[in-house]
Protein backbone atom coordinates (compact mmCIF):
# COMPACT_ATOMS: atom_id res chain seq x y z
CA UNK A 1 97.92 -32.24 -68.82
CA UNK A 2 98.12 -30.48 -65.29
CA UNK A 3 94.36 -29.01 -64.35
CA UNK A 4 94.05 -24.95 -64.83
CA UNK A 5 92.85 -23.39 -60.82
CA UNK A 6 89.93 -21.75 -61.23
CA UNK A 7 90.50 -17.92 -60.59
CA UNK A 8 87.16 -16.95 -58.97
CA UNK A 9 86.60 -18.92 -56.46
CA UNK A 10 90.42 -17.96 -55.09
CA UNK A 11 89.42 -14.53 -55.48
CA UNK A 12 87.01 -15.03 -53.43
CA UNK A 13 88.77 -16.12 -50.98
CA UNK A 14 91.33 -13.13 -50.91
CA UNK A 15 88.88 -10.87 -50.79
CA UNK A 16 86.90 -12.16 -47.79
CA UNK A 17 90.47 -11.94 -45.85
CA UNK A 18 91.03 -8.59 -46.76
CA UNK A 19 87.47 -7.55 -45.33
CA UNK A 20 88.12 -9.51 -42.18
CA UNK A 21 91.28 -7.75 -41.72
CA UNK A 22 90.18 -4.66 -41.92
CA UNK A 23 86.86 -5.72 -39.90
CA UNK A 24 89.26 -5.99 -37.21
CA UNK A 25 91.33 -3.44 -37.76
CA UNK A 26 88.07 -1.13 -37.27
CA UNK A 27 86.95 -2.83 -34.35
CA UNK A 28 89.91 -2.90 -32.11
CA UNK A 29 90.57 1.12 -32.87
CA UNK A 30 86.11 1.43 -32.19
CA UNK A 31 87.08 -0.35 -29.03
CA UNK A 32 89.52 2.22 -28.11
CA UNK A 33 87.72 5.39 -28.98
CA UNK A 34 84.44 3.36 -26.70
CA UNK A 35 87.22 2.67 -24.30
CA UNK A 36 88.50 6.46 -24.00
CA UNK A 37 84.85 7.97 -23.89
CA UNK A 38 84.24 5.66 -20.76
CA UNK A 39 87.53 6.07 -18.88
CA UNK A 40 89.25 9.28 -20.46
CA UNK A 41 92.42 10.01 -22.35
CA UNK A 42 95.83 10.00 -20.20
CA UNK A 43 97.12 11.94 -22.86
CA UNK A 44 94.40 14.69 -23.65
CA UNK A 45 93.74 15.72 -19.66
CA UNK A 46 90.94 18.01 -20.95
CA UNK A 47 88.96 15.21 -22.34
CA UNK A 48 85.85 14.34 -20.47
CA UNK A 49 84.60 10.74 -20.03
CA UNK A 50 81.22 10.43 -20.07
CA UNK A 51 80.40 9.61 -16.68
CA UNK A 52 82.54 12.98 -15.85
CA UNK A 53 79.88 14.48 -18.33
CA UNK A 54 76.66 12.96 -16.31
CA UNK A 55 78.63 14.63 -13.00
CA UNK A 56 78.81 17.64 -14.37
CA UNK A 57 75.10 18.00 -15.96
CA UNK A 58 73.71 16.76 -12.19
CA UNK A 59 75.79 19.77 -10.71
CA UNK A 60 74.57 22.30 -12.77
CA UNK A 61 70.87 20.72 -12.55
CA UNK A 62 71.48 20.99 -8.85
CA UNK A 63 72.85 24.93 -8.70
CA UNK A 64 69.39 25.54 -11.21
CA UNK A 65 67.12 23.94 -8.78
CA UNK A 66 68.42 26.20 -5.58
CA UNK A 67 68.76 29.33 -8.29
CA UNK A 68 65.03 28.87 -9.07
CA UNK A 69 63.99 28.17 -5.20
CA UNK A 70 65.94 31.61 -4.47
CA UNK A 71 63.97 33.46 -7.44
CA UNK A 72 60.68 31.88 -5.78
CA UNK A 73 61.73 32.93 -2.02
CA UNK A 74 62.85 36.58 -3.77
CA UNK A 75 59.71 36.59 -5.92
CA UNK A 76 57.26 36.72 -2.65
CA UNK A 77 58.80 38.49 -0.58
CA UNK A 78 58.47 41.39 -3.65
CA UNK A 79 54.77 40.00 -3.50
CA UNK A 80 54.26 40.62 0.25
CA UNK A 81 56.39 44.32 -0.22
CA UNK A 82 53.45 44.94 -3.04
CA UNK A 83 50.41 43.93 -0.67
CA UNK A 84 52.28 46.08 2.08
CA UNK A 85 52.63 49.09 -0.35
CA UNK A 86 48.81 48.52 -1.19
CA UNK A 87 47.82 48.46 1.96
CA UNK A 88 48.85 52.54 1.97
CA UNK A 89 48.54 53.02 -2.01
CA UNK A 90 51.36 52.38 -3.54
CA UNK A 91 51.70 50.51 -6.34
CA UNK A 92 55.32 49.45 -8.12
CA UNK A 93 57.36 47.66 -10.82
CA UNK A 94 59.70 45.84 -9.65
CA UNK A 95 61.87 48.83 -7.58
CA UNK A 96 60.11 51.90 -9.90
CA UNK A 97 56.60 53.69 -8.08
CA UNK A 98 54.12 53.50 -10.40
CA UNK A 99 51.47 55.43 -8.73
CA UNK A 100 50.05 56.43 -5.28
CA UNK A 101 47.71 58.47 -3.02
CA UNK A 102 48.01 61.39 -1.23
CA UNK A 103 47.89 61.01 2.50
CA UNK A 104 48.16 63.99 5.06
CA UNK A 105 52.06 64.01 5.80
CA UNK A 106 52.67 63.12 2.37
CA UNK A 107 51.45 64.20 -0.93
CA UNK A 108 54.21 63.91 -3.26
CA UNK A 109 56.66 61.40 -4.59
CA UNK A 110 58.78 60.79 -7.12
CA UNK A 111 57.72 58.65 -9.98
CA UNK A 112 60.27 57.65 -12.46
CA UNK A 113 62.80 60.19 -11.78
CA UNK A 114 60.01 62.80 -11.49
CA UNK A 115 58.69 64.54 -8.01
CA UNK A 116 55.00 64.27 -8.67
CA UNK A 117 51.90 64.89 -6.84
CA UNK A 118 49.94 61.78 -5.68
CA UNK A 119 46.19 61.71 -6.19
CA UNK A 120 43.81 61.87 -3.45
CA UNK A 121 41.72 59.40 -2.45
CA UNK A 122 38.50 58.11 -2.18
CA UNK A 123 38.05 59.45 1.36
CA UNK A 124 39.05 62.88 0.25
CA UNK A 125 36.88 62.97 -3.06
CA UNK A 126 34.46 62.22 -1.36
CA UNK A 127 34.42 64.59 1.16
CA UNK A 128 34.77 67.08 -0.86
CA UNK A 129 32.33 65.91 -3.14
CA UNK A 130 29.22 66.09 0.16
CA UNK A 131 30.70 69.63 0.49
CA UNK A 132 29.93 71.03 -2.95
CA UNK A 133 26.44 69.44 -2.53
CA UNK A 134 25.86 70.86 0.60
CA UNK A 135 26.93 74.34 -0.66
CA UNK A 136 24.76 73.94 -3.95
CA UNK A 137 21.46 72.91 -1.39
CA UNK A 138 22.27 76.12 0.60
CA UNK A 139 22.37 78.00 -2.36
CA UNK A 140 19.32 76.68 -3.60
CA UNK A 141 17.68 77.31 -0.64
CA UNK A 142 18.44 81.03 -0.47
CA UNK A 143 17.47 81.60 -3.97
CA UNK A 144 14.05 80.41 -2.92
CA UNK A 145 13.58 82.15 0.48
CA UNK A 146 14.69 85.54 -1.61
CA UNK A 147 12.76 88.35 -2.70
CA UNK A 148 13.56 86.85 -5.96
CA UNK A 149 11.31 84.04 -5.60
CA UNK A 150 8.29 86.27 -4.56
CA UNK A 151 8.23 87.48 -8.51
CA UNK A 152 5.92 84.15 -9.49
CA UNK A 153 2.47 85.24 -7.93
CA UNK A 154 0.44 82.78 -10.52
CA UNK A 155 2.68 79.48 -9.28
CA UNK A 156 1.20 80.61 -5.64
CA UNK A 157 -2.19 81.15 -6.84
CA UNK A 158 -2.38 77.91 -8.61
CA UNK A 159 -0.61 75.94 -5.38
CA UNK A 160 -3.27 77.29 -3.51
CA UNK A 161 -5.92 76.12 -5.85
CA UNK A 162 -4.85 72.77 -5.84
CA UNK A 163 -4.91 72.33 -2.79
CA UNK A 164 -7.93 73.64 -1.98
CA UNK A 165 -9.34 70.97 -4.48
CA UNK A 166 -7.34 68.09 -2.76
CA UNK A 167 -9.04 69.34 0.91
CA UNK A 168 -12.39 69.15 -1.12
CA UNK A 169 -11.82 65.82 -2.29
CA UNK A 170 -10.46 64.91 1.14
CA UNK A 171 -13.90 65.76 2.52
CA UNK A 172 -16.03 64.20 0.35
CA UNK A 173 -14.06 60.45 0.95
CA UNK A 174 -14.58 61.47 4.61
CA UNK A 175 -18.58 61.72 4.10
CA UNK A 176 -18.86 59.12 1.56
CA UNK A 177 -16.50 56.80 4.58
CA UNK A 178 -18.90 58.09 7.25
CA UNK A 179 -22.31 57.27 5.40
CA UNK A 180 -20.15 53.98 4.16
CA UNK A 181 -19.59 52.68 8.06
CA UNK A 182 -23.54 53.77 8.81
CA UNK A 183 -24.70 51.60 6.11
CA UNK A 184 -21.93 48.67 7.09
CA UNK A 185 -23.50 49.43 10.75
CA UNK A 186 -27.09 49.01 9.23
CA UNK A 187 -26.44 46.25 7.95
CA UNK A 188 -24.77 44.43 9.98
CA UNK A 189 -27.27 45.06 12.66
CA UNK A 190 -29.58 43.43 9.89
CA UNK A 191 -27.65 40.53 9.50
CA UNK A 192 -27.55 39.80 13.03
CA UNK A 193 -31.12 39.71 13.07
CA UNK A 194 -31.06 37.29 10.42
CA UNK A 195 -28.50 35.18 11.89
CA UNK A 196 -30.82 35.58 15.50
CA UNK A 197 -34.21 34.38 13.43
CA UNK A 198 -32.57 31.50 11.42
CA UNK A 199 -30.93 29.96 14.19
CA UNK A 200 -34.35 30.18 15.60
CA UNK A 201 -35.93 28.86 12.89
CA UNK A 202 -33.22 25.73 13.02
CA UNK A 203 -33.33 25.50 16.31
CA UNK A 204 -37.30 25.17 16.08
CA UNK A 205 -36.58 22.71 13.13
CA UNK A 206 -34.61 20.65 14.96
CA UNK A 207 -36.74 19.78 17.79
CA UNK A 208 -39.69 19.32 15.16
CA UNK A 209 -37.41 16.96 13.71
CA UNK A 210 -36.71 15.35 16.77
CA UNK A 211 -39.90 15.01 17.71
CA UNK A 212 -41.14 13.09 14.29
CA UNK A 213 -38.14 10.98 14.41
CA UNK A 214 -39.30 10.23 18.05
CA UNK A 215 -42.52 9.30 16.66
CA UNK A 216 -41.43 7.46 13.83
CA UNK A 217 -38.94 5.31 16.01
CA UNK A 218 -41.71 5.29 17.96
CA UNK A 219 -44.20 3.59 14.96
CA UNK A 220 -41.30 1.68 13.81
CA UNK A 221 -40.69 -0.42 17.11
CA UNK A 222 -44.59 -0.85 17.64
CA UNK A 223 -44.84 -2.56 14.37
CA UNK A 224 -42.28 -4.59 15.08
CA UNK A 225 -43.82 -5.62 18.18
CA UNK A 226 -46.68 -6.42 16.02
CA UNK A 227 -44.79 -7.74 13.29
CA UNK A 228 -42.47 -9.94 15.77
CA UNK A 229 -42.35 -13.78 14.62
CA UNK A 230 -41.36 -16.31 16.65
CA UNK A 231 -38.45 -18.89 15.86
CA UNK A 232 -40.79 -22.30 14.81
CA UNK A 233 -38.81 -25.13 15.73
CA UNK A 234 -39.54 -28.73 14.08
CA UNK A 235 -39.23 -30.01 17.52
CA UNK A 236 -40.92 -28.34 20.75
CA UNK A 237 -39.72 -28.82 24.33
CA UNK A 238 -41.04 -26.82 27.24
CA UNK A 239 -39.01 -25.55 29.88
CA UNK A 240 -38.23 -29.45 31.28
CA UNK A 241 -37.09 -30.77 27.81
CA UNK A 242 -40.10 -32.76 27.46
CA UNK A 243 -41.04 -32.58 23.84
CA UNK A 244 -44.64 -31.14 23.51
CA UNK A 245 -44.87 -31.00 19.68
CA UNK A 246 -43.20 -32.37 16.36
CA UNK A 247 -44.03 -29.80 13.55
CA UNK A 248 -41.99 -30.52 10.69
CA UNK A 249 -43.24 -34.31 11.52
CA UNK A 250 -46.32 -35.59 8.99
CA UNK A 251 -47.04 -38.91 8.35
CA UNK A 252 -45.01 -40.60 5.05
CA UNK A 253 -46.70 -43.71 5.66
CA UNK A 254 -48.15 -46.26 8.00
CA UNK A 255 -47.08 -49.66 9.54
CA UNK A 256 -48.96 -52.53 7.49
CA UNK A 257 -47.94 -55.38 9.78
CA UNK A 258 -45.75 -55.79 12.90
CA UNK A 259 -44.09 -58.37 15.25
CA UNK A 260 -43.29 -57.66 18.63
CA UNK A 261 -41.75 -60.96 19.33
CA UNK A 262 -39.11 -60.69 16.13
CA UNK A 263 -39.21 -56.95 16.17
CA UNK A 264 -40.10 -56.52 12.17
CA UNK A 265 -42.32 -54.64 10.38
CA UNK A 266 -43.86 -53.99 6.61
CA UNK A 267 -44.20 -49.97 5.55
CA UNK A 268 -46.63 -49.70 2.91
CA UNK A 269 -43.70 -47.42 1.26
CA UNK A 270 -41.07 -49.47 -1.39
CA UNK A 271 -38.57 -48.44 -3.47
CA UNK A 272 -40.64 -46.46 -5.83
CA UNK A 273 -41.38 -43.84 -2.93
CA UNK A 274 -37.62 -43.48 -3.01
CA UNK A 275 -37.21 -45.88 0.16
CA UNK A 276 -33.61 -46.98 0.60
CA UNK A 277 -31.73 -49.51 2.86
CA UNK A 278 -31.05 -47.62 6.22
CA UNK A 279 -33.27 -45.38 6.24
CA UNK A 280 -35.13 -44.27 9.39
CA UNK A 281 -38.89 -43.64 10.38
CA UNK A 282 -40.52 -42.62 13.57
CA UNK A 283 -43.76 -44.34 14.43
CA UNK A 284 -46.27 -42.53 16.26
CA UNK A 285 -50.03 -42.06 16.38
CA UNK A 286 -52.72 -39.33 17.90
CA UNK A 287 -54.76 -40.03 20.39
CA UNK A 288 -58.13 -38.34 20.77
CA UNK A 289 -55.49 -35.37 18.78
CA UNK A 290 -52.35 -35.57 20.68
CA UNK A 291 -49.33 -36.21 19.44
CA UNK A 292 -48.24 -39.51 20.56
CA UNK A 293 -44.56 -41.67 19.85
CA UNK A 294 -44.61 -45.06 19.94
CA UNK A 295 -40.98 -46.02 18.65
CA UNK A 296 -38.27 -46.26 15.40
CA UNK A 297 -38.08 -48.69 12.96
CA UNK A 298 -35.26 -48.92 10.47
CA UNK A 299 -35.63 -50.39 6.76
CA UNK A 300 -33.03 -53.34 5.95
CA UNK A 301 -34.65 -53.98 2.85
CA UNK A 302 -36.85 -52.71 0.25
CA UNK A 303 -39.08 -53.64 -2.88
CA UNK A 304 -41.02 -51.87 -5.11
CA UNK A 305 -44.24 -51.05 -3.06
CA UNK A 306 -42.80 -52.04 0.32
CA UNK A 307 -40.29 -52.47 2.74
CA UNK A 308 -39.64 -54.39 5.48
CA UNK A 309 -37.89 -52.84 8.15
CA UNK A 310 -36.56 -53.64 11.98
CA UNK A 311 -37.82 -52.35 15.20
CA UNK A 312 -34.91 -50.22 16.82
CA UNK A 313 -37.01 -48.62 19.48
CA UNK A 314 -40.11 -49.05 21.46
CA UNK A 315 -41.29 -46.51 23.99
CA UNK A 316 -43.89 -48.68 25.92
CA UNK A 317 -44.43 -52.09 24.19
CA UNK A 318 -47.30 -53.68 26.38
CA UNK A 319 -49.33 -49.94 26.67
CA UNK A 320 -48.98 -48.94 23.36
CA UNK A 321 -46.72 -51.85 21.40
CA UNK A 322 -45.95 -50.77 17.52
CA UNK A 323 -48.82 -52.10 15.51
CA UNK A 324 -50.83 -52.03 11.98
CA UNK A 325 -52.27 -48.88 11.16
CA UNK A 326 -49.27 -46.24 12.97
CA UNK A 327 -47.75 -43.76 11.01
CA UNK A 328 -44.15 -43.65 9.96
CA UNK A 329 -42.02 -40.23 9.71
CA UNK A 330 -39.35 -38.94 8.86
CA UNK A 331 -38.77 -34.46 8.82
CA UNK A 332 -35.95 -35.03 6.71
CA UNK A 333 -37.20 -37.78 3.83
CA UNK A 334 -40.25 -37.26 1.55
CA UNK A 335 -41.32 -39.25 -0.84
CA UNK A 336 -43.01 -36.61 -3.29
CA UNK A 337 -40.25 -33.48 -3.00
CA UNK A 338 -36.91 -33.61 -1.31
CA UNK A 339 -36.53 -31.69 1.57
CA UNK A 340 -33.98 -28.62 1.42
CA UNK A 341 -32.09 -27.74 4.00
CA UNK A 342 -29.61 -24.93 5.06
CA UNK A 343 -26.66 -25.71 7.81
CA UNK A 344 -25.08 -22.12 9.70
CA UNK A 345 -23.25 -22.59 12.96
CA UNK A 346 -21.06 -24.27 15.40
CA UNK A 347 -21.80 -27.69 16.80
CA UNK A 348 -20.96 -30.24 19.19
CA UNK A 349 -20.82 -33.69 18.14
CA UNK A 350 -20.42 -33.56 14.60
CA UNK A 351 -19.14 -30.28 12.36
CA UNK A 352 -21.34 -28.41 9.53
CA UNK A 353 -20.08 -30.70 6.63
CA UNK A 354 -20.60 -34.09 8.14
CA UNK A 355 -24.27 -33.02 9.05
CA UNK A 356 -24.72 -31.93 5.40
CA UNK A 357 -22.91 -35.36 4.36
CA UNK A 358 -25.90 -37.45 6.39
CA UNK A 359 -28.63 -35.22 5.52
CA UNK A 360 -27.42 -36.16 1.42
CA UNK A 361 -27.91 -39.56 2.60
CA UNK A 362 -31.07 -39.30 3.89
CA UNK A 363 -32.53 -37.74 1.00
CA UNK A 364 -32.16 -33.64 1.59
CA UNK A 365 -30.94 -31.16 -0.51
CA UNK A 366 -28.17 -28.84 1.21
CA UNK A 367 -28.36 -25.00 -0.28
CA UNK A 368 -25.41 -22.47 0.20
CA UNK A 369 -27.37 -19.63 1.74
CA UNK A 370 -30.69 -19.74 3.40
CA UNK A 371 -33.47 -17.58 1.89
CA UNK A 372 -37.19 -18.99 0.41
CA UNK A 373 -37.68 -22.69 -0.58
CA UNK A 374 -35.56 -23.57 2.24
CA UNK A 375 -37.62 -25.84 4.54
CA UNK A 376 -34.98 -26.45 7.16
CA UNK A 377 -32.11 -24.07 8.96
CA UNK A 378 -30.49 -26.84 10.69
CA UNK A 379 -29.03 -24.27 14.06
CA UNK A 380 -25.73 -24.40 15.95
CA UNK A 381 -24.63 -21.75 18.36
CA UNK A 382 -23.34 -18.86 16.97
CA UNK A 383 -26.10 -18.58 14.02
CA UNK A 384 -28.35 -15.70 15.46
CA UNK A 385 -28.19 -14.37 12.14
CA UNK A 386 -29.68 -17.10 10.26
CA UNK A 387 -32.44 -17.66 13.25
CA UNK A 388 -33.37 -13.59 12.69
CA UNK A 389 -33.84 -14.83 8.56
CA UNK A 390 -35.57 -18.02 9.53
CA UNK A 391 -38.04 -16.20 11.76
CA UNK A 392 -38.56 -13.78 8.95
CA UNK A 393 -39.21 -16.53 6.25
CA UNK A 394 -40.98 -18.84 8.60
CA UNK A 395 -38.53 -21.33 7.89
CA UNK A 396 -38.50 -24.27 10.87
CA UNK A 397 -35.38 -24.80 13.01
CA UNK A 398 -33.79 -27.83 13.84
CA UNK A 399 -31.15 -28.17 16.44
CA UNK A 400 -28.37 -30.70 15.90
CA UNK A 401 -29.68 -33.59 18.40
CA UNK A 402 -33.09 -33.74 16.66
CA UNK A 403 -31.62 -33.77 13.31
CA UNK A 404 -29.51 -36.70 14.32
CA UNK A 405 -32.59 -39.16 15.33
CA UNK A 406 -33.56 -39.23 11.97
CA UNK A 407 -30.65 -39.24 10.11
CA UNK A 408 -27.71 -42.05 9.83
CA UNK A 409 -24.45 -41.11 11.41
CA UNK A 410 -22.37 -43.44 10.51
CA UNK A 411 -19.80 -42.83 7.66
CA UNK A 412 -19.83 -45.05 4.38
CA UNK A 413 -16.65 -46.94 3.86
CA UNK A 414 -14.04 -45.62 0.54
CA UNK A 415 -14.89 -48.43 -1.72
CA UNK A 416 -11.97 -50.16 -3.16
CA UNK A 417 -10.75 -51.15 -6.69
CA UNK A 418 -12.50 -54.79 -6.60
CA UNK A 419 -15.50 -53.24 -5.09
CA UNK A 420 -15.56 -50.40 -7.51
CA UNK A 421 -15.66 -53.17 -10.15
CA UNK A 422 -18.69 -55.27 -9.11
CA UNK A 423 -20.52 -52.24 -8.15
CA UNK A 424 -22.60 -52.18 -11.83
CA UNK A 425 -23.73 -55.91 -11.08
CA UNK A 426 -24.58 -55.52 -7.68
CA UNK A 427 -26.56 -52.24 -9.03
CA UNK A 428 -28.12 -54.00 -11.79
CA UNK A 429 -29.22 -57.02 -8.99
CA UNK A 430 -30.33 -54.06 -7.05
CA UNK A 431 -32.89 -52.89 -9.53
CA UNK A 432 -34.82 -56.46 -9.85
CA UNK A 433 -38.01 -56.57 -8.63
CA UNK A 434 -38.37 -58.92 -5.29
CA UNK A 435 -41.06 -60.89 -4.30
CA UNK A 436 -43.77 -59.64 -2.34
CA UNK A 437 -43.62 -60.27 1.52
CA UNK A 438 -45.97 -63.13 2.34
């Protein structure tokens, strides 16, 4: 049995040929119709293509643009005809006179269609306006210089009366003005007898002034001629350099044995007077109450009651050799008190902080400013001020090569990390009691 076609797809199919068929059919006459708009018809000669169009729009743009540049040219010269016509008052629209003024040759025009007279102007009004006033003053003024105006007798009278009050009160400013500038005069004449006696009185003021401030200046430097102090210094030299006196100097102990031939000697002063390793003594005696050096010792070691130190210096050892019984010193130790001491100035050999660094190790106290307590200003140059306040609080001077015979000047060593270590042993050894000196 032969298979039946199926009728929808194949209707399908015809009708998708029919639409591209007529698809076509509509394109290719579109195409014309496109084609004809572009290039024209042959056959319709009065059909425009569109580019003929565009041609033709430009043109006419072009013929508006000069059109409108003509109206603009046209439109002012009409404006520069109206300033013209303003300038002699005329005003239009357009070709029609609106309106004008009058001049001398010409007072009428016609304006729409009609001869009128022109208004005149300004000038004119004016002037005619300053002639009516002028005639209405001179009228005025007739009307009051005519008999007419002699008819008010009371007006006069009471004119007159006024102004015989006003030449009354006029007279009385005058004399109360004229006794006014006698009494200014008066007084003025008694101010500048015022004026005369005060500066009198100041000037005699002044030179009483002067006079007790003479006085007083006078006073003031006599007492302090009698009040001047003079600078004490802990060493004296006279004009030479010789030293004549040692007055911070006083004895801190004595020598208890010496010998000349292995230059040592035994202080009866130990570690409990504060005695340490280094430090230095003078020795020196009086004889029959002079003042009298004999050397300096130095101690290189010490125990608790004494110390046993080296001879460093001897002035004359066969006249006066160190020997039991001198007295050891030194201005900048003390057993009982430490010594305080104040550094100001410039100096030579050493500067301000390493002379405070040796006076530390010699047992003095270093303040910041100098003032009472202080028993030493140790002087460089430049410290006049500190002299003036040491003369005022007695305080004893020391210049910078005294200080340095009794103080070490040489610097101790940084101590290391090893060293640093052992120091509490060696300070514990330190503080065990030695044996007495045989």
């Amino acid at each position: 049995m032969a298979s039946r076609i199926n009728p929808v797809p194949l209707g399908a199919l015809i009708l998708c040929v029919i639409m591209t068929l007529a698809f076509t059919v509509l394109v290719f006459v579109k195409s014309g119709e496109v084609r004809r708009f572009r290039e024209g018809d042959p056959e319709k000669p009065s059909f425009k293509s569109i580019p003929a169009l565009q041609k033709e729009v430009n043109d006419k743009k072009l013929r508006m643009d000069n059109a409108e540049k003509g109206i603009q040219v046209r439109r002012n010269e009409l404006y520069a005809l109206d300033l013209k016509g303003n300038a002699h008052r005329l005003y239009y629209d357009n070709s029609d006179l609106l309106g004008g003024v009058a001049t001398p040759n010409n007072d009428h025009a016609d304006i729409r269609g009609e001869n009128r007279k022109l208004k005149d102007s300004t000038w004119v009004l004016t002037r005619d306006l300053i002639a009516q006033s002028v005639k209405h003053m001179d009228s005025l003024k007739a009307e009051y210089e005519g008999p007419d105006r002699q008819t008010f007798p009371s007006l006069d009278e009471a004119i007159k009366k006024r102004q015989d009050e006003m030449r009354e009160v006029l007279k009385k400013i005058s004399e109360q003005k004229a006794a006014f500038d006698t009494d200014k005069d008066r007084l003025t004449a008694q101010l500048d007898a015022l004026n005369a006696e005060k500066d009198k009185t100041d000037k005699k003021q002044r030179e009483e002034k002067g006079r007790r401030l003479t006085r007083i200046n006078q006073l003031e430097e006599r007492i302090r001629e009698l009040l001047e102090l003079d600078i004490h210094w802990m060493i004296d030299r006279d004009k030479d350099g010789k030293v004549i006196g040692k007055a911070g100097l006083e004895p801190d102990g004595s020598i208890l044995q010496a010998d000349g031939q292995y230059k040592k000697t035994i202080i009866d002063r130990g570690a409990r007077d504060h005695v340490f390793p280094g430090l230095l003594f003078e020795v020196f005696t009086y004889d029959r109450g002079a003042y009298l050096t004999k050397g300096k010792i130095e101690v290189v070691e010490v125990q608790d009651q004494i110390s046993i130190c080296r001879m460093i210096v001897q002035v004359d050892q066969r006249a006066n050799p160190i020997s039991h019984g001198d007295y050891i010193g030194n201005p900048v130790f003390d057993a009982r008190k430490p010594k305080v001491f104040f550094v100001d100035g410039e100096f030579t050999r050493y500067n301000k902080e390493d002379l405070e660094t040796f006076i530390r190790r010699t047992g003095g106290i270093i303040v910041p400013a100098l003032g009472p307590g202080v028993d030493y200003l140790v002087a460089g140059t430049r410290a006049e001020g500190s002299l003036a306040k040491s003369r005022q609080y007695q305080i004893l001077a020391v210049k910078e090569e005294d200080l340095l015979e009794y103080v070490q000047t040489t610097f101790a060593p940084k101590p290391d990390k090893k060293v640093a270590a052992a120091a509490p042993a060696k300070a514990a050894a330190d503080v065990a009691p030695a044996d007495p000196v045989k």
